[in-house]
Structure formats: structure tokens, C-alpha cells
PDB file of N, CA and C in Angstrom:
ATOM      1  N   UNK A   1      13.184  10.774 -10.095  1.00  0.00           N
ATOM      2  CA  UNK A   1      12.202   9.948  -9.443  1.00  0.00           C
ATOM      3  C   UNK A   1      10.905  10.719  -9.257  1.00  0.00           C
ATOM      4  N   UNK A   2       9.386   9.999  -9.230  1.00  0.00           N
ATOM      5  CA  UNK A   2       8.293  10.502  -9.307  1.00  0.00           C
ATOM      6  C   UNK A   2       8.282  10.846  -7.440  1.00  0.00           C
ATOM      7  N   UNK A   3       6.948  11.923  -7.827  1.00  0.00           N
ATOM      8  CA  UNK A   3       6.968  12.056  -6.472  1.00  0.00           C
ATOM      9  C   UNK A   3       5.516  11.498  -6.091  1.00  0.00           C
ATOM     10  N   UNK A   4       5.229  10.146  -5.111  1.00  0.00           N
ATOM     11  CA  UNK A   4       4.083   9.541  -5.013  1.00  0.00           C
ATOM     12  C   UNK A   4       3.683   9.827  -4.079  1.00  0.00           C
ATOM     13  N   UNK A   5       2.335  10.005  -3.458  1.00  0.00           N
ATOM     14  CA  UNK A   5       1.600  10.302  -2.448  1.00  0.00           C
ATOM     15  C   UNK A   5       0.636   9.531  -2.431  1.00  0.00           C
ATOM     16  N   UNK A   6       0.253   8.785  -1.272  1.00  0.00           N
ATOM     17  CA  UNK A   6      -0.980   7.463  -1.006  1.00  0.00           C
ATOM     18  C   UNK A   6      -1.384   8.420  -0.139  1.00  0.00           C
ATOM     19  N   UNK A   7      -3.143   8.442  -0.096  1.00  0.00           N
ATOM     20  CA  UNK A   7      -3.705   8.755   1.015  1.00  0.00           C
ATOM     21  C   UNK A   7      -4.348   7.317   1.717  1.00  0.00           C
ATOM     22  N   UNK A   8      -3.664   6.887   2.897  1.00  0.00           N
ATOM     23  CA  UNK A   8      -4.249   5.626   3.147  1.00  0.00           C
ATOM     24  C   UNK A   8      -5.650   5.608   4.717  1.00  0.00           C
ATOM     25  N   UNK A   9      -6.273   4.457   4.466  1.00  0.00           N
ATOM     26  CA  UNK A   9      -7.031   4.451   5.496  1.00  0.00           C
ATOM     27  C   UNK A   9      -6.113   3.269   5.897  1.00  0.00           C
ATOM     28  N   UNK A  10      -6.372   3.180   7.817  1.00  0.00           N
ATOM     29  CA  UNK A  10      -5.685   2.378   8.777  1.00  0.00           C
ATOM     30  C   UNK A  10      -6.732   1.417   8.871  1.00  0.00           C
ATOM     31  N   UNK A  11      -6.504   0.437   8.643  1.00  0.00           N
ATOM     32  CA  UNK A  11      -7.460  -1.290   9.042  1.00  0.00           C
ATOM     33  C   UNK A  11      -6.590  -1.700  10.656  1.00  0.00           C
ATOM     34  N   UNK A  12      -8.001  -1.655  11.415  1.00  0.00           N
ATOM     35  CA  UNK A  12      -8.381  -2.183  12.307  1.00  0.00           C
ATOM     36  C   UNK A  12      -7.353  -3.763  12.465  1.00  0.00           C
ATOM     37  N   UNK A  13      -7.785  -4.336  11.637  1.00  0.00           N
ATOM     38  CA  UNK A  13      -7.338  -6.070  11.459  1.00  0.00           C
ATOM     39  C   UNK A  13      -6.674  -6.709  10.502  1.00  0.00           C
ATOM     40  N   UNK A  14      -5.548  -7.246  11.209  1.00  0.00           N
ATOM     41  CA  UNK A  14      -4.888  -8.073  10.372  1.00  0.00           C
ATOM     42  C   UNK A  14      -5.455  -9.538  10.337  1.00  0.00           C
ATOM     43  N   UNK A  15      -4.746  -9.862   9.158  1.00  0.00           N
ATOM     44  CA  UNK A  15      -5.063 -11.054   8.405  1.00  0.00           C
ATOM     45  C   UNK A  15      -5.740 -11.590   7.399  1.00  0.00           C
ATOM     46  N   UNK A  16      -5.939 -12.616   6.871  1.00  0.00           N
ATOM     47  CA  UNK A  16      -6.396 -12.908   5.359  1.00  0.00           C
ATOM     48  C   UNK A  16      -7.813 -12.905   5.663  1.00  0.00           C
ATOM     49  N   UNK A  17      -8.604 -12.381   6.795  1.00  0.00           N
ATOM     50  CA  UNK A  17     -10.249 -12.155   6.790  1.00  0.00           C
ATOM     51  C   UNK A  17     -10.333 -10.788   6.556  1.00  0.00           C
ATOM     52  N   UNK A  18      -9.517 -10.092   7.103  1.00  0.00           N
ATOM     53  CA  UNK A  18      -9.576  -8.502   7.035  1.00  0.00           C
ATOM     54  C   UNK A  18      -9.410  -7.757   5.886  1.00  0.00           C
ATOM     55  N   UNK A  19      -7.754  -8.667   5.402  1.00  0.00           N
ATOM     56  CA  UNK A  19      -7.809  -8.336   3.840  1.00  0.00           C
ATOM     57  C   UNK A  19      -9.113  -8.568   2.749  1.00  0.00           C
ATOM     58  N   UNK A  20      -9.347  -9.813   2.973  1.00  0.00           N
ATOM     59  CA  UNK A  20     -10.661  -9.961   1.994  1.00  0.00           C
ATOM     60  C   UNK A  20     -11.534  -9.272   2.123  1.00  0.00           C
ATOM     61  N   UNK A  21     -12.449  -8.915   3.415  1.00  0.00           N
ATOM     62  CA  UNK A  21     -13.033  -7.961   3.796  1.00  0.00           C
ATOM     63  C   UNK A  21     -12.699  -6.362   3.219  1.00  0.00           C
ATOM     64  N   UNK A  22     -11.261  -5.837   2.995  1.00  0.00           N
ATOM     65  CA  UNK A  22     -11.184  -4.799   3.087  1.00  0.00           C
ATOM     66  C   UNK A  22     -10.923  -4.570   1.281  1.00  0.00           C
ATOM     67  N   UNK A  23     -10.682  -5.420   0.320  1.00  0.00           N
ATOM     68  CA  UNK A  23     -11.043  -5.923  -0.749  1.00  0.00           C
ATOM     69  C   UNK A  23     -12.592  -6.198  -1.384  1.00  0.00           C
ATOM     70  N   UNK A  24     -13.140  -6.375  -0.341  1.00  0.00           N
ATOM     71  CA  UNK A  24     -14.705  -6.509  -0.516  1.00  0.00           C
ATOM     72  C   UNK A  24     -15.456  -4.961  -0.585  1.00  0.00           C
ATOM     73  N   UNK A  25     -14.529  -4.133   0.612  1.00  0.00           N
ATOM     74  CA  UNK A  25     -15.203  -2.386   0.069  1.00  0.00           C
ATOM     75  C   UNK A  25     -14.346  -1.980  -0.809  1.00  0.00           C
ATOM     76  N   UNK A  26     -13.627  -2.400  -1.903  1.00  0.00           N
ATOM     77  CA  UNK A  26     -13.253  -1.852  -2.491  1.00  0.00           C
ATOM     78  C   UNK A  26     -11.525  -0.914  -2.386  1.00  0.00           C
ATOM     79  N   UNK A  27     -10.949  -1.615  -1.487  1.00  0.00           N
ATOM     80  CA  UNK A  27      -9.785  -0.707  -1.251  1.00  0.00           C
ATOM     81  C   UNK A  27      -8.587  -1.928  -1.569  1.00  0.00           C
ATOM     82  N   UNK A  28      -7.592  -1.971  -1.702  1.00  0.00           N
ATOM     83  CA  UNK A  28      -6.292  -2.267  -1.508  1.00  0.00           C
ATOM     84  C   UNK A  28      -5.393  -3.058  -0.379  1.00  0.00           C
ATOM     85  N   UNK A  29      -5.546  -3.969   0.461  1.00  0.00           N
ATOM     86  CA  UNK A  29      -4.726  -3.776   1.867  1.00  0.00           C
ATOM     87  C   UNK A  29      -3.562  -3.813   1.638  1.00  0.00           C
ATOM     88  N   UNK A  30      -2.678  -3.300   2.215  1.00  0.00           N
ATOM     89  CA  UNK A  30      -1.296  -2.715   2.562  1.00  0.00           C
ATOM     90  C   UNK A  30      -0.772  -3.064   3.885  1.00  0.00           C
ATOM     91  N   UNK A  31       0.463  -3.238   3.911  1.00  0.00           N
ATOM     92  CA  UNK A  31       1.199  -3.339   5.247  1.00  0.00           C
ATOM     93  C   UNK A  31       2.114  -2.320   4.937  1.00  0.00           C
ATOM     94  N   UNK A  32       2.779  -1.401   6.057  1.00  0.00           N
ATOM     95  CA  UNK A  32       3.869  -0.981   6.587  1.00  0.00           C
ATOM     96  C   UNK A  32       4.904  -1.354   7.440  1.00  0.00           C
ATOM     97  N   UNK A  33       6.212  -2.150   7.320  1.00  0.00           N
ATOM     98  CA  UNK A  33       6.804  -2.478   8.493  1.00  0.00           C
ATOM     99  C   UNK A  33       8.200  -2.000   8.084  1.00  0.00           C
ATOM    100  N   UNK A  34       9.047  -2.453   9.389  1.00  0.00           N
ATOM    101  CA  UNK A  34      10.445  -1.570   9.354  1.00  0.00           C
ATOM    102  C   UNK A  34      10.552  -0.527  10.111  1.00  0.00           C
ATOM    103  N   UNK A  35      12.073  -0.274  10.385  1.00  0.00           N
ATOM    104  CA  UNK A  35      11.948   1.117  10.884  1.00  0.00           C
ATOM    105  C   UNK A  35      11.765   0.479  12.780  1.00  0.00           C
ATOM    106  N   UNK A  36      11.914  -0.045  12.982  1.00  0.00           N
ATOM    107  CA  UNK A  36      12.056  -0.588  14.582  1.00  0.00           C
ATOM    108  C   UNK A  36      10.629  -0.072  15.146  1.00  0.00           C
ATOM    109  N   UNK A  37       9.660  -0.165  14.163  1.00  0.00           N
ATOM    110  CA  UNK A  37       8.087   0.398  14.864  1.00  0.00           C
ATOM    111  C   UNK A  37       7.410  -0.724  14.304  1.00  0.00           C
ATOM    112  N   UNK A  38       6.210  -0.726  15.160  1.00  0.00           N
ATOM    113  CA  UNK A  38       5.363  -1.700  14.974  1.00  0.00           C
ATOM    114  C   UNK A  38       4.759  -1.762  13.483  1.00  0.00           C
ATOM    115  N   UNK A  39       4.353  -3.117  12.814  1.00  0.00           N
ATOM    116  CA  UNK A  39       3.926  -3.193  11.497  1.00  0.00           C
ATOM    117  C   UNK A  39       2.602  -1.656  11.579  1.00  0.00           C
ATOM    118  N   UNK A  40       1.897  -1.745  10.361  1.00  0.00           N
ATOM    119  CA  UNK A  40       0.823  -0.530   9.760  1.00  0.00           C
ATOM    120  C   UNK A  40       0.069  -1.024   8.988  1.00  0.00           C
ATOM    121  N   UNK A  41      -1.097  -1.754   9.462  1.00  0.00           N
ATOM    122  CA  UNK A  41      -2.020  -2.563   8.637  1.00  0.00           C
ATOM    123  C   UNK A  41      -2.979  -1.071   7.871  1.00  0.00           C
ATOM    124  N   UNK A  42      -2.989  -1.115   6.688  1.00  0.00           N
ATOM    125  CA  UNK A  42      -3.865   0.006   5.649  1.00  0.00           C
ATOM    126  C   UNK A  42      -4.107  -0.453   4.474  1.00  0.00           C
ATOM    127  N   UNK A  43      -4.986   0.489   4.062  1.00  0.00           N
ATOM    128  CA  UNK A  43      -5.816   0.178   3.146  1.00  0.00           C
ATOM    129  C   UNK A  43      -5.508   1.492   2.111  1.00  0.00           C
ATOM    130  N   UNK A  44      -5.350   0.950   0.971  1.00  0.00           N
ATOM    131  CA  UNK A  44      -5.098   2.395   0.033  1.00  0.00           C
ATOM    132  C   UNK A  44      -6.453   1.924  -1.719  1.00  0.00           C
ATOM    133  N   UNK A  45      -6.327   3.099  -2.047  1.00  0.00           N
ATOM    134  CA  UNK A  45      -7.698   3.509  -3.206  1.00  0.00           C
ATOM    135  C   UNK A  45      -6.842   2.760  -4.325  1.00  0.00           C
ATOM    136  N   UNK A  46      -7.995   1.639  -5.101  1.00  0.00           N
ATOM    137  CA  UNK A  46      -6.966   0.872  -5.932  1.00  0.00           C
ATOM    138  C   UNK A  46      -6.902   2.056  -7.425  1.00  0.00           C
ATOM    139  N   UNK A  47      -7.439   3.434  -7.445  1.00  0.00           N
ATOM    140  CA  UNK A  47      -7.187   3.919  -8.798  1.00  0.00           C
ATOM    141  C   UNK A  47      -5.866   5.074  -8.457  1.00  0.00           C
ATOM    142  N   UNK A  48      -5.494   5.245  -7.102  1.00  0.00           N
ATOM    143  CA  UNK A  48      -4.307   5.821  -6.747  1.00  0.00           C
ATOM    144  C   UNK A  48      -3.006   5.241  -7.408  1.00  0.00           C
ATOM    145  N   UNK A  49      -3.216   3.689  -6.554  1.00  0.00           N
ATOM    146  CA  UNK A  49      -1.990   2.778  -6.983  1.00  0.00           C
ATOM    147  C   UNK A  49      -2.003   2.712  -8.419  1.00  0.00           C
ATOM    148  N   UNK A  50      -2.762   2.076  -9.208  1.00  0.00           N
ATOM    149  CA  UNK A  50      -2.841   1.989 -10.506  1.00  0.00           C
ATOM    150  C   UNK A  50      -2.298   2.815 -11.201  1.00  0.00           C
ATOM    151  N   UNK A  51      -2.505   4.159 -11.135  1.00  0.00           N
ATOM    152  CA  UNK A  51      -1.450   5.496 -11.830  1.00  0.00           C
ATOM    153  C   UNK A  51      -0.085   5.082 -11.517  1.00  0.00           C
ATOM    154  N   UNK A  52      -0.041   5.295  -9.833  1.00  0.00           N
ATOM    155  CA  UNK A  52       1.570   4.771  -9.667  1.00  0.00           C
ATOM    156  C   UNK A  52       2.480   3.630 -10.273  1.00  0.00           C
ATOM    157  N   UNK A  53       1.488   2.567  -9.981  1.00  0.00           N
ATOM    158  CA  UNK A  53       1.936   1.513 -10.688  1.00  0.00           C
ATOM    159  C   UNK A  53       2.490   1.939 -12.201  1.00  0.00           C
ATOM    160  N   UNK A  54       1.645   2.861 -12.860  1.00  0.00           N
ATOM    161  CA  UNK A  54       2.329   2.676 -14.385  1.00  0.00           C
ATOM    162  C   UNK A  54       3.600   3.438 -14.553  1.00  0.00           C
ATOM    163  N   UNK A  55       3.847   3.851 -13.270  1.00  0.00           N
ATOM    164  CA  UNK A  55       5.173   5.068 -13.488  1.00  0.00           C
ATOM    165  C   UNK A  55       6.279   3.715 -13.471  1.00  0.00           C
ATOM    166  N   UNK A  56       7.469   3.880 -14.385  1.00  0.00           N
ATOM    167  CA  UNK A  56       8.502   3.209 -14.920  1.00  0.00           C
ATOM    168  C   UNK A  56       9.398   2.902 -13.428  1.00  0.00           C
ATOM    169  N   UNK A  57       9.304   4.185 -12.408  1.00  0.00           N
ATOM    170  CA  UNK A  57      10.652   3.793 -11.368  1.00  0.00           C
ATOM    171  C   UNK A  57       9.723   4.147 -10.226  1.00  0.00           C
ATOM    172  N   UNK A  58       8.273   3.331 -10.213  1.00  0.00           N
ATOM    173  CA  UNK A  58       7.883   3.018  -8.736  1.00  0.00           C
ATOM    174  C   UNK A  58       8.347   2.275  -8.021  1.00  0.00           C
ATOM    175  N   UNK A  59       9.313   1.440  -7.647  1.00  0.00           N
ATOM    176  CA  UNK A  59       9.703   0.523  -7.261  1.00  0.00           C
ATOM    177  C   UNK A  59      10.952   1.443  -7.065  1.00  0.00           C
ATOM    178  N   UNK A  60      11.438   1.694  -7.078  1.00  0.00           N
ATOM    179  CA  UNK A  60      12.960   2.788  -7.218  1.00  0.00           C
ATOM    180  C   UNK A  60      12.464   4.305  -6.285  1.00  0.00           C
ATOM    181  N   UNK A  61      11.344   4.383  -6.218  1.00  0.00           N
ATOM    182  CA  UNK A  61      10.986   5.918  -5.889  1.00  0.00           C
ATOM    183  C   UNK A  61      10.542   5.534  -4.158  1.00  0.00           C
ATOM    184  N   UNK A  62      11.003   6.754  -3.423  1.00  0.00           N
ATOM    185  CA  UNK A  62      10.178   6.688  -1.714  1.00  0.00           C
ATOM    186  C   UNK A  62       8.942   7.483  -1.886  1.00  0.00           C
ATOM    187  N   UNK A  63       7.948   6.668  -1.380  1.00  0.00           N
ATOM    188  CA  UNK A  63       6.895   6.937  -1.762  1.00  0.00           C
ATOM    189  C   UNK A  63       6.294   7.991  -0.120  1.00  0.00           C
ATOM    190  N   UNK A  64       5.389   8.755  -0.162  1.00  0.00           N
ATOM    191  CA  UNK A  64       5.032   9.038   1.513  1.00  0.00           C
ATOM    192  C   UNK A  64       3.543   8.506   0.950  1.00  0.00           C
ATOM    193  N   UNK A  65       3.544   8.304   2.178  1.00  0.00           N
ATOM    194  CA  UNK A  65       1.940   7.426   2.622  1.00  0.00           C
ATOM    195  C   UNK A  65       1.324   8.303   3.621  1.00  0.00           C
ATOM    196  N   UNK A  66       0.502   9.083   4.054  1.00  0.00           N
ATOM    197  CA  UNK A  66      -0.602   9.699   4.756  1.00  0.00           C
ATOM    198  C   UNK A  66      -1.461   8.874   5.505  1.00  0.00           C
ATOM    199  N   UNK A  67      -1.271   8.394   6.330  1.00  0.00           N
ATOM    200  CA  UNK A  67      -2.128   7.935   7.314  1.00  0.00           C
ATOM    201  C   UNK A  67      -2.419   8.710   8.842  1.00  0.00           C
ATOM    202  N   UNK A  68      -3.777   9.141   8.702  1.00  0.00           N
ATOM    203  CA  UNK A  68      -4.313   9.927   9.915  1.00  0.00           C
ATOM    204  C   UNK A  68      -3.530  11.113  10.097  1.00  0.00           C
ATOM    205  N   UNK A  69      -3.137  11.909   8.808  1.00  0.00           N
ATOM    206  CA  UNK A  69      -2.874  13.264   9.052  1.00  0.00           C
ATOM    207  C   UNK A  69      -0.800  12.665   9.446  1.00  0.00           C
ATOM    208  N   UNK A  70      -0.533  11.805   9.538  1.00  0.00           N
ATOM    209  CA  UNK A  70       1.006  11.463   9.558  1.00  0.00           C
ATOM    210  C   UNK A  70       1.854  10.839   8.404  1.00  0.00           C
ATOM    211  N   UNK A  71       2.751  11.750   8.210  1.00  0.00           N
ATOM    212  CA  UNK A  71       3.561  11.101   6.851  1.00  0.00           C
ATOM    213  C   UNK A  71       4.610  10.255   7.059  1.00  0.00           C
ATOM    214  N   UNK A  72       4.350   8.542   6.314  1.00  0.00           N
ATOM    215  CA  UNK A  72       5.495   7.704   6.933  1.00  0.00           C
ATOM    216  C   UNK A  72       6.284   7.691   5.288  1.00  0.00           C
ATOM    217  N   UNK A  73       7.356   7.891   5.077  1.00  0.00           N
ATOM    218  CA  UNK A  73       8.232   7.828   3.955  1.00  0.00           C
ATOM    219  C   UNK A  73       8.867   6.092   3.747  1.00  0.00           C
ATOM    220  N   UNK A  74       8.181   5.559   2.558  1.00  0.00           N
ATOM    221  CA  UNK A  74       8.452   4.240   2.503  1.00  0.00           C
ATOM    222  C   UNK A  74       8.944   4.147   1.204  1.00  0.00           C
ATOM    223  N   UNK A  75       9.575   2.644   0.998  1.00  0.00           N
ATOM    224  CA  UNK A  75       9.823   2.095  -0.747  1.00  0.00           C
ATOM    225  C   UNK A  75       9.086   1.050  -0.383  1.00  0.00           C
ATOM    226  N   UNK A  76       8.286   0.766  -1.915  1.00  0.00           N
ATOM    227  CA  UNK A  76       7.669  -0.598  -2.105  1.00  0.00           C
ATOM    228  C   UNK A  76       8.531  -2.049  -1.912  1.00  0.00           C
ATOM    229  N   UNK A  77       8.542  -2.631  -1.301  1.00  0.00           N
ATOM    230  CA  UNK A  77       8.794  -3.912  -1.412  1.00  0.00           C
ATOM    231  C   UNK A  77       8.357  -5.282  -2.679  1.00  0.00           C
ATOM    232  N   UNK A  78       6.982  -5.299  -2.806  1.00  0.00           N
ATOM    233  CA  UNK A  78       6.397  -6.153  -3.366  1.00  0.00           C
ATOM    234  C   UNK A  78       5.068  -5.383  -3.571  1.00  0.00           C
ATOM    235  N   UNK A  79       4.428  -6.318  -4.662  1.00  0.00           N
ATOM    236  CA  UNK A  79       3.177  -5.905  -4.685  1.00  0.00           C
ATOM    237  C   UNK A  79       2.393  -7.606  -5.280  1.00  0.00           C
ATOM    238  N   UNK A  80       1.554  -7.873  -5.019  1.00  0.00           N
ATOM    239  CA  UNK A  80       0.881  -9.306  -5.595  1.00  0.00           C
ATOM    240  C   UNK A  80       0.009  -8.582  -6.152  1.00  0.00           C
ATOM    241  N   UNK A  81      -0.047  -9.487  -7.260  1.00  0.00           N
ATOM    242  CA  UNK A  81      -0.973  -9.079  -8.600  1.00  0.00           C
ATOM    243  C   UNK A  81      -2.483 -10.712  -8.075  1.00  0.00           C
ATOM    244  N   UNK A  82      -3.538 -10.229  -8.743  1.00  0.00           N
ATOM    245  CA  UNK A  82      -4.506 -11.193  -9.027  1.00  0.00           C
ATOM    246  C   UNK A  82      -4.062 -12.208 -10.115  1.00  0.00           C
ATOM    247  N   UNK A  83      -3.952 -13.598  -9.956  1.00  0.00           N
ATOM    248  CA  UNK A  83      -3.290 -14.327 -11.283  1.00  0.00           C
ATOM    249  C   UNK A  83      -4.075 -14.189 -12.753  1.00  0.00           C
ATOM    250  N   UNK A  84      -5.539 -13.946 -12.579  1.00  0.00           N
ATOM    251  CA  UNK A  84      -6.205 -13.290 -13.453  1.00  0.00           C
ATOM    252  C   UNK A  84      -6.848 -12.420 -14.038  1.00  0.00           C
ATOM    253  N   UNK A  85      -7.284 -11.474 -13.175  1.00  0.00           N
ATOM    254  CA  UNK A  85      -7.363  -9.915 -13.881  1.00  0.00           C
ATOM    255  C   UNK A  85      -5.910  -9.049 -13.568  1.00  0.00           C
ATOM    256  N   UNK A  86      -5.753  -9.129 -12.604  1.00  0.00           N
ATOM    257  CA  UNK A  86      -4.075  -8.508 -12.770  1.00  0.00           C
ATOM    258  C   UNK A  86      -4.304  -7.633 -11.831  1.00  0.00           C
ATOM    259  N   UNK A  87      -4.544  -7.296 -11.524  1.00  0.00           N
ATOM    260  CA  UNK A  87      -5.214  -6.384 -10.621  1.00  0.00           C
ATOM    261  C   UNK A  87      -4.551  -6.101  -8.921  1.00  0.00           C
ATOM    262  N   UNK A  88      -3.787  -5.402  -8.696  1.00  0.00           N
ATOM    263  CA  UNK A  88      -3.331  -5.377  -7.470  1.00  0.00           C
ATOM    264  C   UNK A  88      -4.033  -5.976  -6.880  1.00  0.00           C
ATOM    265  N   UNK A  89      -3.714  -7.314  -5.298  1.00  0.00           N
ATOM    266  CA  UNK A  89      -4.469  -7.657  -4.185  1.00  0.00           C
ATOM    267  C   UNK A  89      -3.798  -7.114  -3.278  1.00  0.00           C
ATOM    268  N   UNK A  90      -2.765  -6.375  -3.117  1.00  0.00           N
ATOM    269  CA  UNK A  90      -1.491  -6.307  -1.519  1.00  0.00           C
ATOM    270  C   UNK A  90      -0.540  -5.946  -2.072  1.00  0.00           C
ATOM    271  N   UNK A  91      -0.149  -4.885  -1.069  1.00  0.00           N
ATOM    272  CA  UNK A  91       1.379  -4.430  -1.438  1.00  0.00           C
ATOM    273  C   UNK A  91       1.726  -4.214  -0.061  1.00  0.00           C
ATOM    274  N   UNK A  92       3.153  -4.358   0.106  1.00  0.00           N
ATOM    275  CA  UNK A  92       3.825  -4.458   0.696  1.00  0.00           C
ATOM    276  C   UNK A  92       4.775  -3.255   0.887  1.00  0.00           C
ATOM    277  N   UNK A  93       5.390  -2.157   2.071  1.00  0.00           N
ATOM    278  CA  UNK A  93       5.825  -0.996   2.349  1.00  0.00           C
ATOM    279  C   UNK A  93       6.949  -1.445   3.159  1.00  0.00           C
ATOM    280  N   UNK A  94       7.781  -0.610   2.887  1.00  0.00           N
ATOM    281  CA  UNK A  94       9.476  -1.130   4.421  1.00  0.00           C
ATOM    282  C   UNK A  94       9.734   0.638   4.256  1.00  0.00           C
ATOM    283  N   UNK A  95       9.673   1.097   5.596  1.00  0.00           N
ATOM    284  CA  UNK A  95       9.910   2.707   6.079  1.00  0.00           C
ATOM    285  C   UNK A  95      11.065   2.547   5.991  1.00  0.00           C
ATOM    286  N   UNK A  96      11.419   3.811   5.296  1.00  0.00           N
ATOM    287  CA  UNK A  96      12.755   4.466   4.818  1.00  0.00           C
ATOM    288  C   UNK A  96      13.509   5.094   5.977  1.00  0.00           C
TER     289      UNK A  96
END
């Protein structure tokens, strides 16, 4: 298994204004949930994911995520694609 590392920024706000918004500078939004702790609204660099994405057993691999200097150890859940450029909009994290 690869070994993946996200450096993520933490979003302020949930929901489909925040996401678009946080899509509008250019980042990724992300959730973190699981793990009996509160969800982890973030934002990750869409040319990070994109590498990951092409690895064969991302979806199979625990990924750590870096948020504010803290490492949360997750597997991907999901990820939604754009229906026409393809393009990651959201992915989805469940702590290991």
C-alpha cells in the first residue's frame, strides 16, 4: 500500500455555500467523520489528490491527513467526480 499524505486546510463552514466557495479558491472540500469525534470540515490542494487519485489502491490505502500540525489517519470513503470535466468536487474521509 502507498503511503499518502494530504496537507489539509480546516473550513470554517459547512455546507453547499462553503463548499462552492471553497471550490471557488481553488481547493477541494473534504469531510472527516467517524471515530466517535465530531465531523472535520477541510479543504485539500486539488494537484495533491490528483497524484493520489492515480495510485491503483487509494481506496484500499489509510491515508494521514495533516490538519493544523495534527495527524488524523483515515480511508477514503467516496469521492464525487464533476459529471463533466471529471475533476474531483468532494471527498469523503471515515478515521481509522
Amino acid at each position: 500500500m502507498s503511503d499518502i499524505t494530504f496537507n489539509a486546510n480546516l473550513r470554517e463552514k459547512a455546507g453547499k455555500g462553503a463548499a462552492r466557495a471553497c471550490r471557488k479558491e481553488g481547493r477541494v472540500p473534504a469531510v472527516i467523520y467517524g471515530g466517535k469525534k465530531d465531523a472535520l470540515n477541510i479543504s485539500l490542494h486539488p494537484v495533491e489528490l490528483e497524484k493520489a487519485l492515480d495510485l491503483s489502491d487509494f481506496y484500499k490505502s489509510v491515508i494521514t491527513v495533516v490538519v493544523n500540525g495534527k495527524n488524523e489517519k483515515v480511508i477514503c470513503k467516496d469521492v464525487q467526480f464533476h459529471p463533466v470535466s471529471d475533476m474531483p468536487i468532494h471527498v469523503d474521509f471515515l478515521r481509522k
